[in-house]
PDB file of N, CA and C in Angstrom:
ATOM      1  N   UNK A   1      12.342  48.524   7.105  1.00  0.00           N
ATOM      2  CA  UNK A   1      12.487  49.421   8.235  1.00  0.00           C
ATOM      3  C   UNK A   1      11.154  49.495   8.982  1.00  0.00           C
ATOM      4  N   UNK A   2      11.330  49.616  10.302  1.00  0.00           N
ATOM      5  CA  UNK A   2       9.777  49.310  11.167  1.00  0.00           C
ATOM      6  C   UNK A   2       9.313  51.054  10.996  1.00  0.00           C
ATOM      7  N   UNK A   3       8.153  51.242  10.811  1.00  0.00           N
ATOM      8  CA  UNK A   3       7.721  52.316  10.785  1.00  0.00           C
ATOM      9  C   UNK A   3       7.353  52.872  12.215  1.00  0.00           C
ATOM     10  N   UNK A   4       7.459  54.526  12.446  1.00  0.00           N
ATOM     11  CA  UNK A   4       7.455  54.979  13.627  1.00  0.00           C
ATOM     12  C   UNK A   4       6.185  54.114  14.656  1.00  0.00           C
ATOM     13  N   UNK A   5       4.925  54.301  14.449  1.00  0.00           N
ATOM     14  CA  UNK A   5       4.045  53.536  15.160  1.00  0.00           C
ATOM     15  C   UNK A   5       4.412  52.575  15.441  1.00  0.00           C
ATOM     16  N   UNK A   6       5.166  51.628  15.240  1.00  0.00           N
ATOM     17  CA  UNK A   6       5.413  50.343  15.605  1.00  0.00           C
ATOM     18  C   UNK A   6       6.628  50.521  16.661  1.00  0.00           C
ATOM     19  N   UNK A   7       7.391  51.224  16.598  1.00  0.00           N
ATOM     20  CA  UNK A   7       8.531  51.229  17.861  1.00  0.00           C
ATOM     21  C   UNK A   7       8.371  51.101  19.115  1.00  0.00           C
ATOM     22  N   UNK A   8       9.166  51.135  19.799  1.00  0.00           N
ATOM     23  CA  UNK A   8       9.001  51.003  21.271  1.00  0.00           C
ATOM     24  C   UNK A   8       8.489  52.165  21.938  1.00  0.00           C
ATOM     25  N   UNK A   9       8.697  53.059  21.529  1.00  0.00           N
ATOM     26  CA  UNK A   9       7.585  54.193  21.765  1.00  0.00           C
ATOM     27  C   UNK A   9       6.713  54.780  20.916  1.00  0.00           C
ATOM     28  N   UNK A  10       5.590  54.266  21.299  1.00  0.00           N
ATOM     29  CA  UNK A  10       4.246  54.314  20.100  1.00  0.00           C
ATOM     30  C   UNK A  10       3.981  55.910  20.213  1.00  0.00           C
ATOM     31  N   UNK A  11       3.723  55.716  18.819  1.00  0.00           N
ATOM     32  CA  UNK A  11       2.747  57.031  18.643  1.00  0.00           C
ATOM     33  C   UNK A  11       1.727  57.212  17.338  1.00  0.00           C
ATOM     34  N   UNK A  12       1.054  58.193  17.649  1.00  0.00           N
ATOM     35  CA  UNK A  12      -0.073  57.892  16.581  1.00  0.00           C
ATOM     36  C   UNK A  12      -0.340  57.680  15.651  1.00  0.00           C
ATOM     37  N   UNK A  13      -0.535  56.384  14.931  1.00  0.00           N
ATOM     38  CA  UNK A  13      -0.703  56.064  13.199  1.00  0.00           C
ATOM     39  C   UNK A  13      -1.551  56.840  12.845  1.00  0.00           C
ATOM     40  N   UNK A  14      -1.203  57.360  11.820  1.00  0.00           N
ATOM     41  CA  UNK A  14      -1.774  58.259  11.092  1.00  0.00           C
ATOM     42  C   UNK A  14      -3.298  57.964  10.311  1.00  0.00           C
ATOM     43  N   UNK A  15      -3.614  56.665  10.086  1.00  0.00           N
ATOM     44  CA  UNK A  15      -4.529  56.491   9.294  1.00  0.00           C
ATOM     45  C   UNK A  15      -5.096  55.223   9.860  1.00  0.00           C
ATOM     46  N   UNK A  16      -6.606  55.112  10.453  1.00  0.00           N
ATOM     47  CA  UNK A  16      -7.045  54.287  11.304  1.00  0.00           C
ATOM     48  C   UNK A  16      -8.202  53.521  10.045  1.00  0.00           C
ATOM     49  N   UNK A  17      -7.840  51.774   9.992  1.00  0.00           N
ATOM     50  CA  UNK A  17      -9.408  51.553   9.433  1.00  0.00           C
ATOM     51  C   UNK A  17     -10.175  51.691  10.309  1.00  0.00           C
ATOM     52  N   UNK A  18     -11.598  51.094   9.481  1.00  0.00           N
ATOM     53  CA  UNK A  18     -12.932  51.312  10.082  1.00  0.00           C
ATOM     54  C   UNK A  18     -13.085  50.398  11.606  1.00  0.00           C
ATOM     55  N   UNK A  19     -12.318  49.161  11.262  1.00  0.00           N
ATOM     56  CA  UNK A  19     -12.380  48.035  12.365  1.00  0.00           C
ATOM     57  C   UNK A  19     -11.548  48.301  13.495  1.00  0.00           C
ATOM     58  N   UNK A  20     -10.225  49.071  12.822  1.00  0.00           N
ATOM     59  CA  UNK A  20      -9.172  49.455  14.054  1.00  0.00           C
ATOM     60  C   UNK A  20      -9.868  50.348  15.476  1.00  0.00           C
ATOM     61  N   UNK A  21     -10.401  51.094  14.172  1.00  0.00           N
ATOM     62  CA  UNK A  21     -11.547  52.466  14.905  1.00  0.00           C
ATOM     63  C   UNK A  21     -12.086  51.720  15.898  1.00  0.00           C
ATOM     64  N   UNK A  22     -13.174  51.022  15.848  1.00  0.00           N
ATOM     65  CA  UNK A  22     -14.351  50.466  16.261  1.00  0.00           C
ATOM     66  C   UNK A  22     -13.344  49.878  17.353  1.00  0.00           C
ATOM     67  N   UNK A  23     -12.313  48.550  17.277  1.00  0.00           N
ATOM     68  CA  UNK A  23     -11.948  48.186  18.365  1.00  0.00           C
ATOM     69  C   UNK A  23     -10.971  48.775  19.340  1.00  0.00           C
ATOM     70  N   UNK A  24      -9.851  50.064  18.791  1.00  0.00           N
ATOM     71  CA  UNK A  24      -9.577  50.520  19.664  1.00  0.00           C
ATOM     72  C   UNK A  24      -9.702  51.683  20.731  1.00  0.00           C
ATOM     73  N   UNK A  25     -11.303  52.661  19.935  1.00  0.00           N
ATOM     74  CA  UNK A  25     -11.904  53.533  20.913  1.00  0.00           C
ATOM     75  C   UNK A  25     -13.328  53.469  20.712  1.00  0.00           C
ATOM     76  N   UNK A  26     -13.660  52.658  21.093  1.00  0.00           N
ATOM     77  CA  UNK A  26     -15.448  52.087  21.391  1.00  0.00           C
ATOM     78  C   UNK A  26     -15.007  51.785  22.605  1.00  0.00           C
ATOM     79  N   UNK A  27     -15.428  53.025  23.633  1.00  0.00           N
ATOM     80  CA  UNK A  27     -15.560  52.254  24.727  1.00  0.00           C
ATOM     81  C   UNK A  27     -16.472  51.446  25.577  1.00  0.00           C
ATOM     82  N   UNK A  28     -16.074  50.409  26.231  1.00  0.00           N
ATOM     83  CA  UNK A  28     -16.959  49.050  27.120  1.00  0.00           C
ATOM     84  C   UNK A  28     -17.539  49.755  27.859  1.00  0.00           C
ATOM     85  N   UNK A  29     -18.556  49.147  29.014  1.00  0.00           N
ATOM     86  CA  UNK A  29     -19.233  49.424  29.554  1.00  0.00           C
ATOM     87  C   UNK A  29     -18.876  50.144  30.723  1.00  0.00           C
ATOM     88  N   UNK A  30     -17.719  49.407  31.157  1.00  0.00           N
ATOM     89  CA  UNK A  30     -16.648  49.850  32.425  1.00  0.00           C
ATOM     90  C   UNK A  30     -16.384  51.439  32.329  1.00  0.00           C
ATOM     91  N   UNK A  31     -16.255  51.436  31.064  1.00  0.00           N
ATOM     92  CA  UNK A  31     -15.345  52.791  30.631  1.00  0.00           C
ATOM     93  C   UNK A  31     -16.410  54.028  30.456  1.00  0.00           C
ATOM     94  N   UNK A  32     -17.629  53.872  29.645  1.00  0.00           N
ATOM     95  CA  UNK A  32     -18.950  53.904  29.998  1.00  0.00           C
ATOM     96  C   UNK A  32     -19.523  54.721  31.486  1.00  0.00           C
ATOM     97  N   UNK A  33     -19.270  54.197  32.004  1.00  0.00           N
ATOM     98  CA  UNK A  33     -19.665  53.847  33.624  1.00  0.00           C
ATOM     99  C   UNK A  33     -18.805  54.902  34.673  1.00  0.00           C
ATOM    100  N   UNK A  34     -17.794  54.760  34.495  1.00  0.00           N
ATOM    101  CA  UNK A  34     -16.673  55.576  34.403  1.00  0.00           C
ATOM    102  C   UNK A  34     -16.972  57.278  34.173  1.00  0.00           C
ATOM    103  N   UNK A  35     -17.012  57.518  33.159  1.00  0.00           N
ATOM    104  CA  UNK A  35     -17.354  58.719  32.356  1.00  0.00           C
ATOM    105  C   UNK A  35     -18.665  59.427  32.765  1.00  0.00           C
ATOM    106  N   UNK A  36     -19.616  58.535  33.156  1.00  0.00           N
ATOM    107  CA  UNK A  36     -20.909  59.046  33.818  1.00  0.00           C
ATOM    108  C   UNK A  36     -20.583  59.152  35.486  1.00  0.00           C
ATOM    109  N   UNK A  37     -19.608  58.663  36.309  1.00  0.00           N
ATOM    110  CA  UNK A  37     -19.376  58.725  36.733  1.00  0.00           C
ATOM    111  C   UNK A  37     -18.933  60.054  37.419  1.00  0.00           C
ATOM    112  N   UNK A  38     -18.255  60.244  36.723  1.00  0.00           N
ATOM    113  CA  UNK A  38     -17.012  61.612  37.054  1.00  0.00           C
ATOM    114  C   UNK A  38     -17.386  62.579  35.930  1.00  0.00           C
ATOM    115  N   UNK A  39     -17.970  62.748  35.271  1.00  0.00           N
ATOM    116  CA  UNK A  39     -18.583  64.129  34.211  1.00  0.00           C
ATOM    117  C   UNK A  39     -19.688  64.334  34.084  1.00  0.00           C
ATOM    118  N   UNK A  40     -20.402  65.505  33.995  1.00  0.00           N
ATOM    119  CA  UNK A  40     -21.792  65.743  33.973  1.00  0.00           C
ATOM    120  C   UNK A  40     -22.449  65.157  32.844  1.00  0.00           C
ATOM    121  N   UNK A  41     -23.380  64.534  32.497  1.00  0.00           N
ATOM    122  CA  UNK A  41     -24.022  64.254  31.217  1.00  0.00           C
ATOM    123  C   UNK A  41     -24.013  65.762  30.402  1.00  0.00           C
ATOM    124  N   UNK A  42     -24.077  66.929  31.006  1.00  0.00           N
ATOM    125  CA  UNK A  42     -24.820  68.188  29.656  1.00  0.00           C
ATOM    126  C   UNK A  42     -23.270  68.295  29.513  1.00  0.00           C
ATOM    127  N   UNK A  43     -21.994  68.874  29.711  1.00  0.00           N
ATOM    128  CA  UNK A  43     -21.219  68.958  29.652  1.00  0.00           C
ATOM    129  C   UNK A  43     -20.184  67.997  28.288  1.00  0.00           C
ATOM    130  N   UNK A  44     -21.110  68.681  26.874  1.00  0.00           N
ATOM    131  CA  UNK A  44     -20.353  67.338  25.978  1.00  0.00           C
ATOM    132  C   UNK A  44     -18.720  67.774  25.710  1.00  0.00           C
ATOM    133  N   UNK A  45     -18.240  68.458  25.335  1.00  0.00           N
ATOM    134  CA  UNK A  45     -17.153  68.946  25.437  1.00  0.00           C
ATOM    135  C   UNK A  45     -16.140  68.221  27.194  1.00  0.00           C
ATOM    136  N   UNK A  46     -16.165  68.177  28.235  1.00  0.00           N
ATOM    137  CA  UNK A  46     -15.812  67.696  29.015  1.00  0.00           C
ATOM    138  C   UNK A  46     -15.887  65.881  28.826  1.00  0.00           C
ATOM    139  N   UNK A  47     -17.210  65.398  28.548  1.00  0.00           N
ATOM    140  CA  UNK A  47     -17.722  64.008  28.716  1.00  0.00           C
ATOM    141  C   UNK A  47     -16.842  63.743  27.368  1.00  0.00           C
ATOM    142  N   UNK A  48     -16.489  64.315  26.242  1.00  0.00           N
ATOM    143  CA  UNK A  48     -15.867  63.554  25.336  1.00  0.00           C
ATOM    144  C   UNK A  48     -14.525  63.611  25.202  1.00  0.00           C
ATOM    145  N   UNK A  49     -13.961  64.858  25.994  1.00  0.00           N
ATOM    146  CA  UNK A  49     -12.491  65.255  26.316  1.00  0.00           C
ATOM    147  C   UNK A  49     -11.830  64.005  27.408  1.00  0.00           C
ATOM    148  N   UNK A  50     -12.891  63.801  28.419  1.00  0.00           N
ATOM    149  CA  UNK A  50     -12.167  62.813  28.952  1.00  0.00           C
ATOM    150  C   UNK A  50     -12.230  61.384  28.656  1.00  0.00           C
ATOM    151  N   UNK A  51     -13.463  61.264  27.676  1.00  0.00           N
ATOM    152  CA  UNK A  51     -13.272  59.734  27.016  1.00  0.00           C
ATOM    153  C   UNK A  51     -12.039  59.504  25.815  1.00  0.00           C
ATOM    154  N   UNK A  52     -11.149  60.844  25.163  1.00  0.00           N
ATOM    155  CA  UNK A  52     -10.464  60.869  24.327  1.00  0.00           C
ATOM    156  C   UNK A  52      -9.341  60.301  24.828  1.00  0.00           C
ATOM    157  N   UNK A  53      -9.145  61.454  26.161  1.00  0.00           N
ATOM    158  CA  UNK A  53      -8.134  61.250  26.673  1.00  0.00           C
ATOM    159  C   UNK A  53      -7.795  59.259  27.000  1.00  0.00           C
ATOM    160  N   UNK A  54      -9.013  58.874  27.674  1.00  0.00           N
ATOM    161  CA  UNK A  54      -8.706  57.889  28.127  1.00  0.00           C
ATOM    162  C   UNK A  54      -8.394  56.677  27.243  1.00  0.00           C
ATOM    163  N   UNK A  55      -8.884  56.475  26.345  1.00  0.00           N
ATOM    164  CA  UNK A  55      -9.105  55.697  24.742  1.00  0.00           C
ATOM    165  C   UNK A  55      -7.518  56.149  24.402  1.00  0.00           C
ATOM    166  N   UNK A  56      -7.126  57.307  24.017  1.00  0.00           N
ATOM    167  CA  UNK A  56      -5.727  57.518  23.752  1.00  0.00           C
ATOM    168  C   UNK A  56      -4.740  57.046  24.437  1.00  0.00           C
ATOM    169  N   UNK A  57      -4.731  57.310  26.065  1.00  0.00           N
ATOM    170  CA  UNK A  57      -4.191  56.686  27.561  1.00  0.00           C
ATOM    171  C   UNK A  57      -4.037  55.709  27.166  1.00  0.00           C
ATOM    172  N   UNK A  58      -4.690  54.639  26.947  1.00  0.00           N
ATOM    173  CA  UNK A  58      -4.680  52.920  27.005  1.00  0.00           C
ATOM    174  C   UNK A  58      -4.287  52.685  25.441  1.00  0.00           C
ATOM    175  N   UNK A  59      -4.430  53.694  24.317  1.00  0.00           N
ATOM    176  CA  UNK A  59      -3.855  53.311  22.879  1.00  0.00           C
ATOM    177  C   UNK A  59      -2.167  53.481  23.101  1.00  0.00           C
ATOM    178  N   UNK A  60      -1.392  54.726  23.514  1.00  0.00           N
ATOM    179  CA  UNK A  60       0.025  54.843  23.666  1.00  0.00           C
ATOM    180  C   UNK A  60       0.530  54.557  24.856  1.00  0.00           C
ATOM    181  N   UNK A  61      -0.190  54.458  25.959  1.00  0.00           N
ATOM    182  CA  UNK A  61       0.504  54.231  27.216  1.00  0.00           C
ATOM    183  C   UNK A  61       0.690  55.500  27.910  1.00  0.00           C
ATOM    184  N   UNK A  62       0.238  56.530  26.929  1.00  0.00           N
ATOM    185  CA  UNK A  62       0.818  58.279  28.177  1.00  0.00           C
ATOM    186  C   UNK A  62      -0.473  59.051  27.763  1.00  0.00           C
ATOM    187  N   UNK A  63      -0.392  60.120  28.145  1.00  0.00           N
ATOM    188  CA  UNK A  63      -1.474  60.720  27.663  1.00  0.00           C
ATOM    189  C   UNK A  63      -1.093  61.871  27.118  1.00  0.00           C
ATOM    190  N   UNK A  64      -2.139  62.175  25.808  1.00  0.00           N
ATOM    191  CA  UNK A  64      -1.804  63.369  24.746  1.00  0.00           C
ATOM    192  C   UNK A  64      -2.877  64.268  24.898  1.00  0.00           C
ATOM    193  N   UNK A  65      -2.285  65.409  24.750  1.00  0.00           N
ATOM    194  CA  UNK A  65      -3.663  66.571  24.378  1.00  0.00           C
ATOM    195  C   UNK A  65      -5.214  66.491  23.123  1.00  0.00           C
ATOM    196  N   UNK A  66      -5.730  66.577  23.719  1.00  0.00           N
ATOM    197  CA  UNK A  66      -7.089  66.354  23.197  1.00  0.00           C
ATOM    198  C   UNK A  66      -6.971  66.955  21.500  1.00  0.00           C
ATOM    199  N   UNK A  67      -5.787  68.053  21.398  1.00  0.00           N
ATOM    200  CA  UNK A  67      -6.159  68.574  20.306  1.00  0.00           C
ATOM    201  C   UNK A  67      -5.223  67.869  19.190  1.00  0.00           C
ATOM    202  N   UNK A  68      -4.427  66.882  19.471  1.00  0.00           N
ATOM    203  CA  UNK A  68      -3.551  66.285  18.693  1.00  0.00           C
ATOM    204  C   UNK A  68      -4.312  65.678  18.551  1.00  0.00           C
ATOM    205  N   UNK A  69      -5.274  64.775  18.261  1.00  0.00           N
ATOM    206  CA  UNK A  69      -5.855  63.579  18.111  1.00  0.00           C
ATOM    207  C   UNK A  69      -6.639  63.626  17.057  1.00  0.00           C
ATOM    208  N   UNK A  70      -6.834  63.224  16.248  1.00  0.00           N
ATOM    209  CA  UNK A  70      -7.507  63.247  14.631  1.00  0.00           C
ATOM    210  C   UNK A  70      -9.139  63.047  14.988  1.00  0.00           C
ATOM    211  N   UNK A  71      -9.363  64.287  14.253  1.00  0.00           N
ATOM    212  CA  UNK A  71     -10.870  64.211  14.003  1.00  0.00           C
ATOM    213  C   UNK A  71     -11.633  62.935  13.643  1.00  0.00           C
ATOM    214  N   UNK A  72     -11.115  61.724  13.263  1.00  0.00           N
ATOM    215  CA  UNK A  72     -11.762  60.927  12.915  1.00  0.00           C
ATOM    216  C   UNK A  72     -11.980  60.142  14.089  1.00  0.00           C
ATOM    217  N   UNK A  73     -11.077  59.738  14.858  1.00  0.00           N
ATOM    218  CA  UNK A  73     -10.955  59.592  15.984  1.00  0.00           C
ATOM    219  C   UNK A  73     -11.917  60.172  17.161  1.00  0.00           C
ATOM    220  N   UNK A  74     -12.009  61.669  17.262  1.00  0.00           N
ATOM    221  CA  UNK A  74     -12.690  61.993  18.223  1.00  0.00           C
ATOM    222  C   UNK A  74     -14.696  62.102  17.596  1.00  0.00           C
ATOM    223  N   UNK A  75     -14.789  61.760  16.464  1.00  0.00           N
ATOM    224  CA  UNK A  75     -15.545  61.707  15.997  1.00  0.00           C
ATOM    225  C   UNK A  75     -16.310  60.200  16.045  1.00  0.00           C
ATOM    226  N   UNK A  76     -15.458  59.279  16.145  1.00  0.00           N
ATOM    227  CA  UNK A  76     -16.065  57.778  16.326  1.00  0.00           C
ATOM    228  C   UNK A  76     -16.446  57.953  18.146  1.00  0.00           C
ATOM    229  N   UNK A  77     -15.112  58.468  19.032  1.00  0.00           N
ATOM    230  CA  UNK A  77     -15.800  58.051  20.151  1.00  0.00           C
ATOM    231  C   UNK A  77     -16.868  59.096  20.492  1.00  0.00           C
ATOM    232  N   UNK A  78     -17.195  60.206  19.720  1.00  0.00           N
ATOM    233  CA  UNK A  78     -18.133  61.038  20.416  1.00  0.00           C
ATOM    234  C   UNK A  78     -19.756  60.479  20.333  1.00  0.00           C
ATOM    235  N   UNK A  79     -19.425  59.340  18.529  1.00  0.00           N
ATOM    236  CA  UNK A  79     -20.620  58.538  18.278  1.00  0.00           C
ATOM    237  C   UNK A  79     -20.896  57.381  18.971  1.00  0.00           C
ATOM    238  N   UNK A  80     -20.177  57.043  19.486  1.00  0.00           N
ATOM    239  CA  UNK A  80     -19.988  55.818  20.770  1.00  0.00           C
ATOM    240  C   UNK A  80     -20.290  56.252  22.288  1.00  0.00           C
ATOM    241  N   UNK A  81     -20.539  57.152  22.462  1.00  0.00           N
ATOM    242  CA  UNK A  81     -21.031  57.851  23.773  1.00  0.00           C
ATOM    243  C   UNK A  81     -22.500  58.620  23.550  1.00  0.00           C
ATOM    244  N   UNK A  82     -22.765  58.567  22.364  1.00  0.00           N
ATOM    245  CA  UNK A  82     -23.972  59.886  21.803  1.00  0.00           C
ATOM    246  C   UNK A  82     -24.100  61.082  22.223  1.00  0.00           C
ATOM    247  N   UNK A  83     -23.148  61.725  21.922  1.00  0.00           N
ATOM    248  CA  UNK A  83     -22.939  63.097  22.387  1.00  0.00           C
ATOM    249  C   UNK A  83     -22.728  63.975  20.567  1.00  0.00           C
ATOM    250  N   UNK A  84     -23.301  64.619  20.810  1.00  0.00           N
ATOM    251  CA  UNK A  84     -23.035  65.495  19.522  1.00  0.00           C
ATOM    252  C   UNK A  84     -21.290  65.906  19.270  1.00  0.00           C
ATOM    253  N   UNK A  85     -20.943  65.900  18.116  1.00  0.00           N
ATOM    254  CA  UNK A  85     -19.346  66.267  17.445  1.00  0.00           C
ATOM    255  C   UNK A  85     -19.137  67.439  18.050  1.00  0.00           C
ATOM    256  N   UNK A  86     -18.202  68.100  18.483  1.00  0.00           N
ATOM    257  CA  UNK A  86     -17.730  69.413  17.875  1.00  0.00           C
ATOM    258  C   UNK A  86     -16.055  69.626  17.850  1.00  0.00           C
ATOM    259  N   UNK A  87     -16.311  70.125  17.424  1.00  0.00           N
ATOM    260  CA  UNK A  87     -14.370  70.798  16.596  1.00  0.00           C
ATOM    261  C   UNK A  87     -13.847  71.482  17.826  1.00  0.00           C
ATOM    262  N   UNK A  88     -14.581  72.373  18.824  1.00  0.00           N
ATOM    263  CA  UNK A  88     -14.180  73.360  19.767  1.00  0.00           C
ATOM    264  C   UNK A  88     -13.602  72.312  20.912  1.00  0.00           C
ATOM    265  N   UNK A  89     -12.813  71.462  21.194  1.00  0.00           N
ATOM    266  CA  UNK A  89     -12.092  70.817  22.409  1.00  0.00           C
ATOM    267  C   UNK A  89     -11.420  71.569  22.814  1.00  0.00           C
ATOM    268  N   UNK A  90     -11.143  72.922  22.183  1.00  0.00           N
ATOM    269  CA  UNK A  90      -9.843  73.748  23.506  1.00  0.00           C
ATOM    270  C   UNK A  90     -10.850  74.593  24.279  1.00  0.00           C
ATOM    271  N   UNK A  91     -11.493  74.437  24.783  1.00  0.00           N
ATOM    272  CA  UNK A  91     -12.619  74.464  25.976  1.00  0.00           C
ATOM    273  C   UNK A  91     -12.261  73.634  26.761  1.00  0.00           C
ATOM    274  N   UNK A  92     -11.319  72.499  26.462  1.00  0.00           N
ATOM    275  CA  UNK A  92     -11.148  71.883  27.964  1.00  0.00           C
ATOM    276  C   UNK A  92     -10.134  72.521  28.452  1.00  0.00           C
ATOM    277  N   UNK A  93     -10.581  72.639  30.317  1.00  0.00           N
ATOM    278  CA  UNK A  93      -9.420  73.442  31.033  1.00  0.00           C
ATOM    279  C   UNK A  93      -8.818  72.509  31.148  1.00  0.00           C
ATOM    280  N   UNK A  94      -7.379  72.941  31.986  1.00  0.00           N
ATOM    281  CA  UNK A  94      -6.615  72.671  32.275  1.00  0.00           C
ATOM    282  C   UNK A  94      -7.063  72.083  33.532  1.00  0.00           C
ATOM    283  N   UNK A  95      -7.702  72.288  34.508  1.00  0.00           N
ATOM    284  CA  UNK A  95      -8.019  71.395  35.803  1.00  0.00           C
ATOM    285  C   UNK A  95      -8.781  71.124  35.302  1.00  0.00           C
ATOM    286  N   UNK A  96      -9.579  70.828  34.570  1.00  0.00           N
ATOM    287  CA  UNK A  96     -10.382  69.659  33.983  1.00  0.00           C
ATOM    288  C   UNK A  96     -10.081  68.307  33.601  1.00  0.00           C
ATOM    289  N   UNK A  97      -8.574  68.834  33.144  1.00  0.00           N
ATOM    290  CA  UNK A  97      -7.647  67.544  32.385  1.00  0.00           C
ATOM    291  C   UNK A  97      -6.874  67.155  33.568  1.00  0.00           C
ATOM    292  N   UNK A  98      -6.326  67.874  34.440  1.00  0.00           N
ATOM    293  CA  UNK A  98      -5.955  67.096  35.178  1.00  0.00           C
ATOM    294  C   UNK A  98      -6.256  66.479  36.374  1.00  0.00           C
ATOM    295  N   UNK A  99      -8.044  66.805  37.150  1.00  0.00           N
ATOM    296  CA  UNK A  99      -8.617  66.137  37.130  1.00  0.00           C
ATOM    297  C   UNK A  99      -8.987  65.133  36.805  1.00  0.00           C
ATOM    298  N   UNK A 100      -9.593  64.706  35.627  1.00  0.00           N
ATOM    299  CA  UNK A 100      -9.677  63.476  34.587  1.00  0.00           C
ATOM    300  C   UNK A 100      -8.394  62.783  34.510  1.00  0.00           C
ATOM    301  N   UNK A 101      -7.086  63.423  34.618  1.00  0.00           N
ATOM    302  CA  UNK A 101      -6.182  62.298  34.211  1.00  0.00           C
ATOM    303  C   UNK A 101      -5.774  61.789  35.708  1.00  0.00           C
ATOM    304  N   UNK A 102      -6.082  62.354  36.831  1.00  0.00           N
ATOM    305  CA  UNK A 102      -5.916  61.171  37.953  1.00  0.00           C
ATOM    306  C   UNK A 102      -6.815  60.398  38.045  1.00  0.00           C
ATOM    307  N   UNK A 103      -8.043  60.560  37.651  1.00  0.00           N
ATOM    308  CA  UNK A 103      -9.143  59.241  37.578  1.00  0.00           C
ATOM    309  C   UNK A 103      -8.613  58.441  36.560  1.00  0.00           C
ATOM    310  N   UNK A 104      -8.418  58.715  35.314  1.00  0.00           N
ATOM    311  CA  UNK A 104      -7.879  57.623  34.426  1.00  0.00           C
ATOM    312  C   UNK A 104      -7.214  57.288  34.479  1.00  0.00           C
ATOM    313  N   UNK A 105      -5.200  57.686  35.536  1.00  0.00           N
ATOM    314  CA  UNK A 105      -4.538  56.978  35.865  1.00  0.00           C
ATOM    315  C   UNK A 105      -4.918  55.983  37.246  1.00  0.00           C
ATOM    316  N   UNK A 106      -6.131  56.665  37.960  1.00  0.00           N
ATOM    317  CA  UNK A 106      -6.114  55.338  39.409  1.00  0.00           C
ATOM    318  C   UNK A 106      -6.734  54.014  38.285  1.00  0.00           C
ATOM    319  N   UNK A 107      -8.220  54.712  37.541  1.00  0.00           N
ATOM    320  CA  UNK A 107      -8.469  53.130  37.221  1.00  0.00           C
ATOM    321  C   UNK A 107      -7.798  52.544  35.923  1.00  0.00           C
ATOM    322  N   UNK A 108      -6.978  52.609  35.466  1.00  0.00           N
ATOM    323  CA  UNK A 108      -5.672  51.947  34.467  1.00  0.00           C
ATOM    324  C   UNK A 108      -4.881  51.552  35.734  1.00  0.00           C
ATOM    325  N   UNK A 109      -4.649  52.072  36.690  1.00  0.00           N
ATOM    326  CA  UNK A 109      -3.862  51.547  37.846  1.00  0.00           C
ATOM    327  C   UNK A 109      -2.220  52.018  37.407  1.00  0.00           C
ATOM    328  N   UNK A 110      -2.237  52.913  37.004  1.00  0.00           N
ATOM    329  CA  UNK A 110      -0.965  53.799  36.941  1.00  0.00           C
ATOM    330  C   UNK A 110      -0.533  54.483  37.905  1.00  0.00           C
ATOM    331  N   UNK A 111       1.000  54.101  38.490  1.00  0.00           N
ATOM    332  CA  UNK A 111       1.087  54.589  38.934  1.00  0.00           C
ATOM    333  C   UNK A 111       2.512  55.379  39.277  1.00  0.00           C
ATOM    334  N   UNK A 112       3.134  56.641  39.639  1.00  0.00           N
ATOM    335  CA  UNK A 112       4.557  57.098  39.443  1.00  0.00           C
ATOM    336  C   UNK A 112       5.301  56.845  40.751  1.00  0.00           C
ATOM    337  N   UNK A 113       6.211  56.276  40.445  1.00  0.00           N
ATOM    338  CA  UNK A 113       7.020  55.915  41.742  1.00  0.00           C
ATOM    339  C   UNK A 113       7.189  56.879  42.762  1.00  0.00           C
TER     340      UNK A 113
END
């Protein structure tokens, strides 16, 4: 039997190796670039809310709330950006996120009919 993650509508495997980690939310330079772009550097809570989001965006295809997303997870990309950890993400507003999620849907190039 195919296990849920694998279906046609993905959703989050529960248990990431070390390599999965590394290649599917280390973000490139683009993405990088991006993020300095559109978020303040002091603002770590914002700068890592919207790199979650976006890393998640391009892992399922939709986008999930910052607080579903496994600590291990938001913990690799917060070390991939160098921003200090923290546990407190429901500090991100709500026009914060949806802010951030029309920038991450123009450059994914998403778009709703």
């Amino acid at each position: 039997m195919t296990v849920i993650h694998e279906t046609a509508y993905p959703r989050i495997k529960p248990i990431f190796s070390a390599k999965e980690l590394q290649e599917l939310f280390t973000p490139t330079e683009d993405k990088v670039a991006l993020l300095n772009k559109y978020t303040r550097k002091t603002q770590f809570t914002s700068r890592l809310s919207f790199m979650v989001t976006l890393k998640r965006y391009q892992y399922l295809g939709r986008p999930i709330e910052v607080i579903k997303v496994g600590e291990v997870t938001k913990k690799t990309i917060a070390g991939s950006i160098n921003i200090p950890y923290s546990e407190e993400l429901n500090h991100y507003s709500l026009t914060s996120r949806k802010r951030h999620l029309t920038i991450i849907r123009n450059f994914l190039k998403i778009h709703s009919n």
